[in-house]
PDB file of N, CA and C in Angstrom:
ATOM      1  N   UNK A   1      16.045 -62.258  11.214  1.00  0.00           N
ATOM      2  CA  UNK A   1      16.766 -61.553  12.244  1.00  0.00           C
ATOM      3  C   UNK A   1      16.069 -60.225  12.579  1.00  0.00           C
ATOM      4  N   UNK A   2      15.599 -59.453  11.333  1.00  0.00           N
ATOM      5  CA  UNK A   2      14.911 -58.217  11.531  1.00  0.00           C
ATOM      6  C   UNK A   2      13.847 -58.523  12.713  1.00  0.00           C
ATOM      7  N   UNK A   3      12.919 -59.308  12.581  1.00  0.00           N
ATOM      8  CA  UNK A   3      11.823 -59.669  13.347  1.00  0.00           C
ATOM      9  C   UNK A   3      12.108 -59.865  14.496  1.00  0.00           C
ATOM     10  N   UNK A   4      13.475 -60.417  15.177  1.00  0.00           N
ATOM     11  CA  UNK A   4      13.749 -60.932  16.461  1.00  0.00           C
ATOM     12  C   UNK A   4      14.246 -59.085  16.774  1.00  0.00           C
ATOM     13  N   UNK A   5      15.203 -58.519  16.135  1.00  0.00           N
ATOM     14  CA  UNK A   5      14.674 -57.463  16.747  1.00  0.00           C
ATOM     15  C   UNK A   5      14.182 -56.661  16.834  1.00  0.00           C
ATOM     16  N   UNK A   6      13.441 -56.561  16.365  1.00  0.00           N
ATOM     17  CA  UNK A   6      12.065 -55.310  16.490  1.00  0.00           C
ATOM     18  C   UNK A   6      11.094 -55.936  17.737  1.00  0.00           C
ATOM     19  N   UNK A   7      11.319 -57.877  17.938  1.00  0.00           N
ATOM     20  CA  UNK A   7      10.826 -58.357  19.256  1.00  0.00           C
ATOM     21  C   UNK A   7      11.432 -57.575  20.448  1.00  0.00           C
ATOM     22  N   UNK A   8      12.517 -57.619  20.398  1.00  0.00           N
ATOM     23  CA  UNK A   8      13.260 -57.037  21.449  1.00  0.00           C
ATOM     24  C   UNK A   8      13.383 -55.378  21.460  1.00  0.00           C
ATOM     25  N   UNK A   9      12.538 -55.056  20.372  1.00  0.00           N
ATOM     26  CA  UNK A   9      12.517 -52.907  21.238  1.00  0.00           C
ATOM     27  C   UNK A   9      13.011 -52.994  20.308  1.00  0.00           C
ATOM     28  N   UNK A  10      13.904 -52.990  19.246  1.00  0.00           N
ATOM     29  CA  UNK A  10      14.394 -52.052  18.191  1.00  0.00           C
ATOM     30  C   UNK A  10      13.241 -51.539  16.993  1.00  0.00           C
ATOM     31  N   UNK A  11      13.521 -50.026  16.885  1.00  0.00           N
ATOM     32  CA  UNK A  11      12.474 -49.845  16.022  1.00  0.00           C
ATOM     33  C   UNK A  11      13.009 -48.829  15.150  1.00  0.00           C
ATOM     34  N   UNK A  12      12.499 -48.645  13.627  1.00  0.00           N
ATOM     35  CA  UNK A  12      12.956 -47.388  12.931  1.00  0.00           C
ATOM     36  C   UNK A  12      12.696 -46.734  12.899  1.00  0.00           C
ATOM     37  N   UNK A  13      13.262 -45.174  13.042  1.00  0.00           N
ATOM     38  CA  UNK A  13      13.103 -44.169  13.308  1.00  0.00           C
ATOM     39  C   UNK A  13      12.210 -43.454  12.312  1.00  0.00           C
ATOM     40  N   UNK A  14      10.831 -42.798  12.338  1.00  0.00           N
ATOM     41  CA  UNK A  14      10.215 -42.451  10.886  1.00  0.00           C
ATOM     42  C   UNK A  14      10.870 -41.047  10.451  1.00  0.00           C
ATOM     43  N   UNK A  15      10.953 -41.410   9.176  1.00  0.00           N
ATOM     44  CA  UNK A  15      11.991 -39.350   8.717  1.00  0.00           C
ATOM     45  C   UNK A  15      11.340 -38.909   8.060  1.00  0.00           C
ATOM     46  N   UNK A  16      11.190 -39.439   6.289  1.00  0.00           N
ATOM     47  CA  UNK A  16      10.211 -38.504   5.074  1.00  0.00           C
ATOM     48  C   UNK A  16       9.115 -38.192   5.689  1.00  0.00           C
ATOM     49  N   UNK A  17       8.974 -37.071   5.090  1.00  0.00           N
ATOM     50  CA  UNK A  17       7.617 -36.202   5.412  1.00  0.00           C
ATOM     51  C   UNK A  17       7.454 -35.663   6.934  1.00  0.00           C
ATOM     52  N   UNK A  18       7.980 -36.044   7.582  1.00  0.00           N
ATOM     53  CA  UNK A  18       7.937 -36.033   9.295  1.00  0.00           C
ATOM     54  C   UNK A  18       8.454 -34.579   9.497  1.00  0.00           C
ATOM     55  N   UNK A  19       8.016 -33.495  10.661  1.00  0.00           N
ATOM     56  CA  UNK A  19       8.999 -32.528  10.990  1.00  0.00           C
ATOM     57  C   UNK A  19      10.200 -32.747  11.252  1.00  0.00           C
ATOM     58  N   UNK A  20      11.354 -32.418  11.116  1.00  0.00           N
ATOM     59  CA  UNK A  20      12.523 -31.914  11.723  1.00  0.00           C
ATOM     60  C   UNK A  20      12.445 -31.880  12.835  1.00  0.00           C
ATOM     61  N   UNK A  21      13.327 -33.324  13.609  1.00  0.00           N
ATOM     62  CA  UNK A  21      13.553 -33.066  15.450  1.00  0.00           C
ATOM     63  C   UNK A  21      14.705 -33.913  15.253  1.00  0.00           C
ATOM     64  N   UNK A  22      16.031 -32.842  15.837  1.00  0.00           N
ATOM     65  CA  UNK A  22      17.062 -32.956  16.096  1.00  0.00           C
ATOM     66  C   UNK A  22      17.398 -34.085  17.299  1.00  0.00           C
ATOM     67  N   UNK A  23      16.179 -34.090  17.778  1.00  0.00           N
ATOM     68  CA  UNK A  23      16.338 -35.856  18.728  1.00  0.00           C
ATOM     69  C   UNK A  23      16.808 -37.052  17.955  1.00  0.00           C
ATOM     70  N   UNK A  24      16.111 -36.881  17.060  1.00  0.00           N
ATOM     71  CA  UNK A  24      16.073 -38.403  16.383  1.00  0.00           C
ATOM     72  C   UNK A  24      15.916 -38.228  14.898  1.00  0.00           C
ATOM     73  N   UNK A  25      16.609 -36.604  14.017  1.00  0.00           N
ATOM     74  CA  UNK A  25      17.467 -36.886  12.896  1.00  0.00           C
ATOM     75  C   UNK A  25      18.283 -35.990  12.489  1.00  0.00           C
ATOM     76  N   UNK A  26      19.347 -36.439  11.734  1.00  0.00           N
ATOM     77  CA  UNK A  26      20.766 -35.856  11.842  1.00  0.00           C
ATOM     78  C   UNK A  26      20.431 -34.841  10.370  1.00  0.00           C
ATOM     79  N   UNK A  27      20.692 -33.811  10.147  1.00  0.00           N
ATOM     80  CA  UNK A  27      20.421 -32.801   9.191  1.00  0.00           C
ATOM     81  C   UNK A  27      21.983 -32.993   8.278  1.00  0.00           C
ATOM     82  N   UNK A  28      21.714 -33.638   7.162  1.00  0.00           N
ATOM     83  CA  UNK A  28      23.535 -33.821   6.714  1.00  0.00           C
ATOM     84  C   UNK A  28      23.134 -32.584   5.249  1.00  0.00           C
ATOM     85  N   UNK A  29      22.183 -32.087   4.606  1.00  0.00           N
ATOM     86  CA  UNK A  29      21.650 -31.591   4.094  1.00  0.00           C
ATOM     87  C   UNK A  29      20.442 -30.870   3.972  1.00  0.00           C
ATOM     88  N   UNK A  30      20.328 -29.363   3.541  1.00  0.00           N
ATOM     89  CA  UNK A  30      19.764 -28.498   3.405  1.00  0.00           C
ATOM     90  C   UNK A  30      19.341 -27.882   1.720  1.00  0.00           C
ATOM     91  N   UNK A  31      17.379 -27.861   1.892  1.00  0.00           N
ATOM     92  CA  UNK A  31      17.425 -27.136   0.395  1.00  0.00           C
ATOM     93  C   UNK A  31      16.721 -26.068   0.689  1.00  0.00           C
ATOM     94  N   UNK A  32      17.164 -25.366  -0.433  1.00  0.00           N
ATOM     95  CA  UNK A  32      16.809 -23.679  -0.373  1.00  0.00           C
ATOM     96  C   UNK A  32      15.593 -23.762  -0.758  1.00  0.00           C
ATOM     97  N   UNK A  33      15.062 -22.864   0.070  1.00  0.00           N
ATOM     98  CA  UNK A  33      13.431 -22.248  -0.380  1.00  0.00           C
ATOM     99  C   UNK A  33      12.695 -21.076   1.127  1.00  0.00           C
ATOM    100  N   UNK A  34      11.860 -21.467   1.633  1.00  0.00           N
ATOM    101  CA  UNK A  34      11.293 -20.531   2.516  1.00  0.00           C
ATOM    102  C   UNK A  34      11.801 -20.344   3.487  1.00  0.00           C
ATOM    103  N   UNK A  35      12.231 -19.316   3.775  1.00  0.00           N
ATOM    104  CA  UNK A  35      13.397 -19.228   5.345  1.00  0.00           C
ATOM    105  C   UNK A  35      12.143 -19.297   6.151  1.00  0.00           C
ATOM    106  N   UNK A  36      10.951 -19.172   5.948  1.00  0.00           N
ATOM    107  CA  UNK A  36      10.108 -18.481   7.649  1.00  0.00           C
ATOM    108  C   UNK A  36       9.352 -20.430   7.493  1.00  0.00           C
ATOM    109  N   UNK A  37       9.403 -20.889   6.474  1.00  0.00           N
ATOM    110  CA  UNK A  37       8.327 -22.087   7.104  1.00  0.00           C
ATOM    111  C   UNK A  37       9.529 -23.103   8.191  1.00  0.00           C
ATOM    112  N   UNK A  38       8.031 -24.093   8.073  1.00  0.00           N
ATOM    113  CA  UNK A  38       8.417 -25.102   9.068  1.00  0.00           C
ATOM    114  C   UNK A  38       9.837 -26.027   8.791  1.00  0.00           C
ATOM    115  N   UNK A  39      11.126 -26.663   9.111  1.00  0.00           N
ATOM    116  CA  UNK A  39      11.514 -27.399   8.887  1.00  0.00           C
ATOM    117  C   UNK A  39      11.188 -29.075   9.107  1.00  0.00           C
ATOM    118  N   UNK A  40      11.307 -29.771   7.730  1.00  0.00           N
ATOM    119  CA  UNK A  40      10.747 -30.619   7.386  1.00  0.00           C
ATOM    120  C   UNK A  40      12.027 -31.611   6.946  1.00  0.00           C
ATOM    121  N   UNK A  41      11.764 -32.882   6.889  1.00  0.00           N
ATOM    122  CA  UNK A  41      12.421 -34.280   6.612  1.00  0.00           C
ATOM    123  C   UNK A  41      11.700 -34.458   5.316  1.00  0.00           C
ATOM    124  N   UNK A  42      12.829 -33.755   3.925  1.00  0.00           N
ATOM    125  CA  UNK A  42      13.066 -33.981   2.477  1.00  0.00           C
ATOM    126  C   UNK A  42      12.798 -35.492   1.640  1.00  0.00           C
ATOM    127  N   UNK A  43      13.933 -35.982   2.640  1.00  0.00           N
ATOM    128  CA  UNK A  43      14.329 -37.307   1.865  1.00  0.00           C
ATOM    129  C   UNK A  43      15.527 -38.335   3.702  1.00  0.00           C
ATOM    130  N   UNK A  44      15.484 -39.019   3.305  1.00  0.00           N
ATOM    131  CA  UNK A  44      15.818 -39.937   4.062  1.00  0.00           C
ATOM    132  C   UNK A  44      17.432 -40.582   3.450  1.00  0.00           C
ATOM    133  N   UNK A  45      18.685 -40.458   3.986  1.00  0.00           N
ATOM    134  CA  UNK A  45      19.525 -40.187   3.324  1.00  0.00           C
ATOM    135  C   UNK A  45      19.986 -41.704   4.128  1.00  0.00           C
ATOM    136  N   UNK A  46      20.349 -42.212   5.623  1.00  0.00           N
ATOM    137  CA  UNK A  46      20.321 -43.245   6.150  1.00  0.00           C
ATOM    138  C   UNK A  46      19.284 -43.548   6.918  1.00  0.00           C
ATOM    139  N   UNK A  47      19.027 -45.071   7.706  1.00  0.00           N
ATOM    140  CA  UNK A  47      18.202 -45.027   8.329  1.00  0.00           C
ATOM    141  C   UNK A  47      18.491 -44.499   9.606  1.00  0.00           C
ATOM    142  N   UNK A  48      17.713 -44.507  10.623  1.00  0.00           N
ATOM    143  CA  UNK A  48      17.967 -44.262  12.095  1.00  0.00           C
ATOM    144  C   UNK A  48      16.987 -45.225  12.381  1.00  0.00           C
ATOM    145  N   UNK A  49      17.533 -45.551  14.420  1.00  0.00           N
ATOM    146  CA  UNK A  49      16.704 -46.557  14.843  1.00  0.00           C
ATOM    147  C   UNK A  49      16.754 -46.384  16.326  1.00  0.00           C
ATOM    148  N   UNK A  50      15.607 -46.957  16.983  1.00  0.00           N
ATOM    149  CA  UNK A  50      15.465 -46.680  18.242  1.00  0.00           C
ATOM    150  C   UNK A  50      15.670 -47.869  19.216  1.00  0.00           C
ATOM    151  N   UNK A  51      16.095 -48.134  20.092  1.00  0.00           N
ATOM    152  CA  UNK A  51      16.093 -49.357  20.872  1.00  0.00           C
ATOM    153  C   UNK A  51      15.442 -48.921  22.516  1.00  0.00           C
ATOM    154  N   UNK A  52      14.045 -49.547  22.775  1.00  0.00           N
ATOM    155  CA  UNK A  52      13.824 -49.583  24.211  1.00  0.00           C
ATOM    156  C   UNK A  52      13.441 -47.541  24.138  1.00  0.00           C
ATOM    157  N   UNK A  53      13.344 -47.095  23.147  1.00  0.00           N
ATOM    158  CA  UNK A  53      12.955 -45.813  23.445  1.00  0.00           C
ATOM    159  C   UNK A  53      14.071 -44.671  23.450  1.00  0.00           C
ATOM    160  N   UNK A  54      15.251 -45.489  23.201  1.00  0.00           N
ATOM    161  CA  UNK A  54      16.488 -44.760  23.049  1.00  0.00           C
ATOM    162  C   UNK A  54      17.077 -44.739  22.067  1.00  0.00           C
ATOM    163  N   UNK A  55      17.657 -43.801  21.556  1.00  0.00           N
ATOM    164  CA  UNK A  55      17.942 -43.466  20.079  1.00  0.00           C
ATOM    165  C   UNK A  55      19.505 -44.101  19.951  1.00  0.00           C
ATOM    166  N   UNK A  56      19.654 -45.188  18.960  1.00  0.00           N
ATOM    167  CA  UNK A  56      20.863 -45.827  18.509  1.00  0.00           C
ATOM    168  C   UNK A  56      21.810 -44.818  17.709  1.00  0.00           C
ATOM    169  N   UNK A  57      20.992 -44.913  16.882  1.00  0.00           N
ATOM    170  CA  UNK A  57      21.859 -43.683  15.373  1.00  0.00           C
ATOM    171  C   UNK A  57      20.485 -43.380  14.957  1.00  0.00           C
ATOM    172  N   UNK A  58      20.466 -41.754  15.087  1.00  0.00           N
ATOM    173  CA  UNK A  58      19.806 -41.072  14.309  1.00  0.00           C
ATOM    174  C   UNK A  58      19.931 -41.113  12.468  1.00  0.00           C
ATOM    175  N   UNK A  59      18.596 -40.465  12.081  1.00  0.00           N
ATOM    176  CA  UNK A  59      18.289 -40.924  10.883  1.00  0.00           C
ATOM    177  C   UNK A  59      19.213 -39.777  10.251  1.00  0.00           C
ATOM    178  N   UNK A  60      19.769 -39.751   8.881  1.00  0.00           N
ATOM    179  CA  UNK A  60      20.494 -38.775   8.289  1.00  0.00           C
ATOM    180  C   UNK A  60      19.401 -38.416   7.313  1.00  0.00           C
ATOM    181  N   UNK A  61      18.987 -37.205   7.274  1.00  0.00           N
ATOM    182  CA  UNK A  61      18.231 -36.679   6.447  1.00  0.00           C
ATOM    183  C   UNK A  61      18.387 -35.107   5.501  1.00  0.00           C
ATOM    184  N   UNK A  62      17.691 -35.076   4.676  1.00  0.00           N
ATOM    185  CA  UNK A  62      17.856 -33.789   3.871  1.00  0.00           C
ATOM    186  C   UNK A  62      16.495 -33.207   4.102  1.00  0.00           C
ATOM    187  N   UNK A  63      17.203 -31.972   4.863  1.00  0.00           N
ATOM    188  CA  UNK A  63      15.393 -31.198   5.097  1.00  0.00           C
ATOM    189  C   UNK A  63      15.589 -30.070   4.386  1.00  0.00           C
ATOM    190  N   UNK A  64      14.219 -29.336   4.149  1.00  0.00           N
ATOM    191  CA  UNK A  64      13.623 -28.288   3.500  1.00  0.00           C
ATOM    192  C   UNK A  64      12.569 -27.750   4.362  1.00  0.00           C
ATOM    193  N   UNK A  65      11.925 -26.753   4.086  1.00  0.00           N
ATOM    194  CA  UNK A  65      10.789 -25.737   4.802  1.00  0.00           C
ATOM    195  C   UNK A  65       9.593 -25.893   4.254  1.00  0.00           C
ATOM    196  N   UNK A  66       8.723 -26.292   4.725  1.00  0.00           N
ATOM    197  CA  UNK A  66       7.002 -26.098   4.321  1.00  0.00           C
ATOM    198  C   UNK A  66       6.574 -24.568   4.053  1.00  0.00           C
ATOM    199  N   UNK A  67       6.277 -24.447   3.089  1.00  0.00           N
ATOM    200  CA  UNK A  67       5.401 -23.466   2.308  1.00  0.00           C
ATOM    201  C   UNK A  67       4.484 -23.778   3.677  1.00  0.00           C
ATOM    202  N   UNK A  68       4.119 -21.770   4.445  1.00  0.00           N
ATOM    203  CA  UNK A  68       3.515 -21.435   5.523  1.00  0.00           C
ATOM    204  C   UNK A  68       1.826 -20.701   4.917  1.00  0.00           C
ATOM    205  N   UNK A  69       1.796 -20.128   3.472  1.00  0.00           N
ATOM    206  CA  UNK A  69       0.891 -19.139   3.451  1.00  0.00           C
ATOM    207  C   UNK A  69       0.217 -19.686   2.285  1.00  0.00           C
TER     208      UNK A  69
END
């Protein structure tokens, strides 16, 4: 079934390691560390998925900040 749809446009949304974009993932958690770096995708808490380029359900993720210096 997976295969028929990912034929048809559905696709998963990528989160770990990825920046932080509030398009396409839901921030349900926050960890402490560098207020000035980048926000970053921690861990991957649900999936998210895209259909045709349009976002179904965003991914639920736990982000943190990239060490800048």
């Amino acid at each position: 079934m997976k295969e028929v749809l990912t034929a048809e446009g559905l696709t998963a949304i990528a989160a770990k390691g990825q920046s932080f974009d509030p398009n396409y993932h839901e921030a349900a958690l926050t960890v402490d560390g560098e207020d000035d770096g980048e926000p970053y995708v921690a861990e991957e808490l649900r999936s998210g998925y895209t259909y045709k380029g349009r976002v179904l359900r965003p991914s639920m993720v736990k982000v943190a900040r990239r060490h800048t210096g």
